[in-house]
Protein backbone atom coordinates (compact mmCIF):
# COMPACT_ATOMS: atom_id res chain seq x y z
CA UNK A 1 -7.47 -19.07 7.79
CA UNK A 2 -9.44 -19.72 4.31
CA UNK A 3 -7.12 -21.21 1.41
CA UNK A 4 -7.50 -20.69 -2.04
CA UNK A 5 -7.08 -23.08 -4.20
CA UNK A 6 -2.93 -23.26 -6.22
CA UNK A 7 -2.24 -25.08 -9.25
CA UNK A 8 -0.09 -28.13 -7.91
CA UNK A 9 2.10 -28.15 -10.95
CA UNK A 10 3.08 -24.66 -10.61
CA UNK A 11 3.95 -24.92 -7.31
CA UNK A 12 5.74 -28.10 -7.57
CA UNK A 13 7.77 -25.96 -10.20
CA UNK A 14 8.44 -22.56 -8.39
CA UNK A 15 8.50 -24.05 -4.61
CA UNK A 16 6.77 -20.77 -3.68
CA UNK A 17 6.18 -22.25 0.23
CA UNK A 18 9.84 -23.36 0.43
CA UNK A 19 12.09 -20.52 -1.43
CA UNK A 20 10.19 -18.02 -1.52
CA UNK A 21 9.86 -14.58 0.60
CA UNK A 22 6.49 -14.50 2.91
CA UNK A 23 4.64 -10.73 2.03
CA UNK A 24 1.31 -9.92 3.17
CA UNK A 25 -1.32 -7.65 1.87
CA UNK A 26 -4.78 -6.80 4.06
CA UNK A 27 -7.78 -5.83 2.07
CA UNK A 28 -11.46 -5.27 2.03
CA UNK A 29 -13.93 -8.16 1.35
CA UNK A 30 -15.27 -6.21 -1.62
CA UNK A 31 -12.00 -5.89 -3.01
CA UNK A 32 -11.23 -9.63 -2.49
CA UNK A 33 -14.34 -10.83 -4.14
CA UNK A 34 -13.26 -8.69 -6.90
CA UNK A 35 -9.65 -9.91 -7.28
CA UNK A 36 -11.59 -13.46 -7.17
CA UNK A 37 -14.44 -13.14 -9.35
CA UNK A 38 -11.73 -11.09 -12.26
CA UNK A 39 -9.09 -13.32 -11.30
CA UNK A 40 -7.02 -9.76 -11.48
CA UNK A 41 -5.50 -7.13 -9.09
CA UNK A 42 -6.53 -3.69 -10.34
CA UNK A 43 -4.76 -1.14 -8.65
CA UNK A 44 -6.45 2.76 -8.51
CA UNK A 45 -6.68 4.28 -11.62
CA UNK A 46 -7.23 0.97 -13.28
CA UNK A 47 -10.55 0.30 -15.26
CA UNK A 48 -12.73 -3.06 -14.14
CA UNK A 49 -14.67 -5.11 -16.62
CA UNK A 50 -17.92 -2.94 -15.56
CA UNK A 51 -15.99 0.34 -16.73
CA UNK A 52 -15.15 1.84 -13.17
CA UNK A 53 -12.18 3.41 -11.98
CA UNK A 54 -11.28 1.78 -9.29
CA UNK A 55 -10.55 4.62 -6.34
CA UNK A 56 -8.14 4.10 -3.55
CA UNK A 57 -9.92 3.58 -0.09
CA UNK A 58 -10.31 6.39 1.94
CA UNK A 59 -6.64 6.66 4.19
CA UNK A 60 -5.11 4.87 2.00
CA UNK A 61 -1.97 6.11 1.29
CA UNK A 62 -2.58 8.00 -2.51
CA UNK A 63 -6.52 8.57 -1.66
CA UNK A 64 -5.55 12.15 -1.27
CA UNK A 65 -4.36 12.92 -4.85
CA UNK A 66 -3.25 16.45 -3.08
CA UNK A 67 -0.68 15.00 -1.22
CA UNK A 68 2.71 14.73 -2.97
CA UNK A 69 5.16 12.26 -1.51
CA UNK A 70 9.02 10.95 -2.30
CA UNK A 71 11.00 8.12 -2.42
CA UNK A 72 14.36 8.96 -0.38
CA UNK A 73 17.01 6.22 -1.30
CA UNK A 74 19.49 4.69 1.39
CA UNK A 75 22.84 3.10 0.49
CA UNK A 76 22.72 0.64 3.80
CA UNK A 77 19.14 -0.12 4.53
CA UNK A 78 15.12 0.29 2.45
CA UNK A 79 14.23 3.27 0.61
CA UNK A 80 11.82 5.25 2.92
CA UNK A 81 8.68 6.90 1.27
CA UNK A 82 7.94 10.61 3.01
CA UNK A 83 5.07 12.82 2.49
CA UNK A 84 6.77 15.97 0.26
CA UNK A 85 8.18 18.95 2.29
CA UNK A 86 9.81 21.45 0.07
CA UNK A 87 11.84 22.52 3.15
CA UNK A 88 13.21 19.10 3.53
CA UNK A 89 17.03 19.17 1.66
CA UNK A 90 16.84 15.07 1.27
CA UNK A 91 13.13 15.42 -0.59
CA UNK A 92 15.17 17.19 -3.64
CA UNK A 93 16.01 15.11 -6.97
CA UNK A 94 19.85 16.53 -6.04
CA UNK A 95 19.77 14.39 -3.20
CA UNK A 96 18.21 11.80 -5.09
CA UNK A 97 14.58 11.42 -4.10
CA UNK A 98 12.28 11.17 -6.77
CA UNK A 99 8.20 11.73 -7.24
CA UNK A 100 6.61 8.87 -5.68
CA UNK A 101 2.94 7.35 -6.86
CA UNK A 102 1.56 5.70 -4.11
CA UNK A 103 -2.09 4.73 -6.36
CA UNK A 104 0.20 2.37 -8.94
CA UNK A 105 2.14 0.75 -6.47
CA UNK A 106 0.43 -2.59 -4.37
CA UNK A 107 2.62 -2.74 -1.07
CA UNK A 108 3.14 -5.95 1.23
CA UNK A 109 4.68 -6.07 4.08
CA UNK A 110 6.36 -9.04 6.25
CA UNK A 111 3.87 -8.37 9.31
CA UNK A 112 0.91 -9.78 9.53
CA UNK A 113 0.30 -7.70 12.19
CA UNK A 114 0.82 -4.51 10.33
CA UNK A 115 -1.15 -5.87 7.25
CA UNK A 116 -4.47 -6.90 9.32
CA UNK A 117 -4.54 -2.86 10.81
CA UNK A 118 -8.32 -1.83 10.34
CA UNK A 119 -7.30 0.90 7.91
CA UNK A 120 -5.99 -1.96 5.44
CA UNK A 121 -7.94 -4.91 5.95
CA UNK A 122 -11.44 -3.77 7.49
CA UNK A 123 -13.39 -6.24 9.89
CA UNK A 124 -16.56 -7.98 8.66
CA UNK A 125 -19.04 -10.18 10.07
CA UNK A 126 -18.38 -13.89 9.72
CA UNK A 127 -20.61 -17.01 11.03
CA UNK A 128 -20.71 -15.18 14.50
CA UNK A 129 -17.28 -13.39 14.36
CA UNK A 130 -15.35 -10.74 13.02
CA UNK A 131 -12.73 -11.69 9.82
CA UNK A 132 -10.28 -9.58 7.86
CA UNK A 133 -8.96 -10.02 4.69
CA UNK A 134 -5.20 -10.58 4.64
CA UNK A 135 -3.43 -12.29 1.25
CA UNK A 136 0.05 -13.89 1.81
């Protein structure tokens, strides 16, 4: 793996390695060099510094703005996030789902495995290999 570079004092305050929760995130190199060079994480919809809306990549989940989806709550374990069937009783705001956005939302995960899938973090030629962008 490639490091980037943390501010010592902030993590000697937070303890981010010891306390906190490990996510991870896979990407595209373009989007990486963006989130470097901007030093921010624009989500779709957002504007960059250049004045383009930033899209969501093709498959991602919200790159079909036709699609509708739903958050379905659980007492005992996560909320799950469906796509929206009106013939679905649990998919109704009386049950408690409500209108989920997937473009505003920037999801992790606790697999790396799940985050490096091609569809999130697409391979690219590196000194003789192939790399992937995944951010913990």
């Amino acid at each position: 793996g490639v490091g980037v570079s943390v501010d010592g004092a902030v993590v000697s305050e937070e303890k981010p390695f010891e306390e906190w929760n490990v996510a991870f995130h896979g990407t595209r190199l373009e989007t990486l060099k963006q989130i470097l060079s901007t030093r921010m994480l624009l989500l779709p919809g957002d504007v960059n510094a250049s004045g383009k809306t930033i899209l969501a990549p093709e498959g991602h989940l919200g790159s079909n703005e036709k699609k509708k989806f739903v958050l379905i709550p659980h007492e005992d374990e996560p909320d799950v996030v469906e796509e929206y069937d009106m013939r679905d009783g649990r998919h109704r705001p009386l049950a408690g789902a409500e209108e989920f956005k997937p473009a505003k939302h920037f999801f992790t995960t606790p697999s790396i495995n799940y985050a490096s899938r091609r569809s999130f973090a697409a391979p690219f030629p590196f000194r003789g290999r192939q790399a992937q962008v995944v951010l913990q």
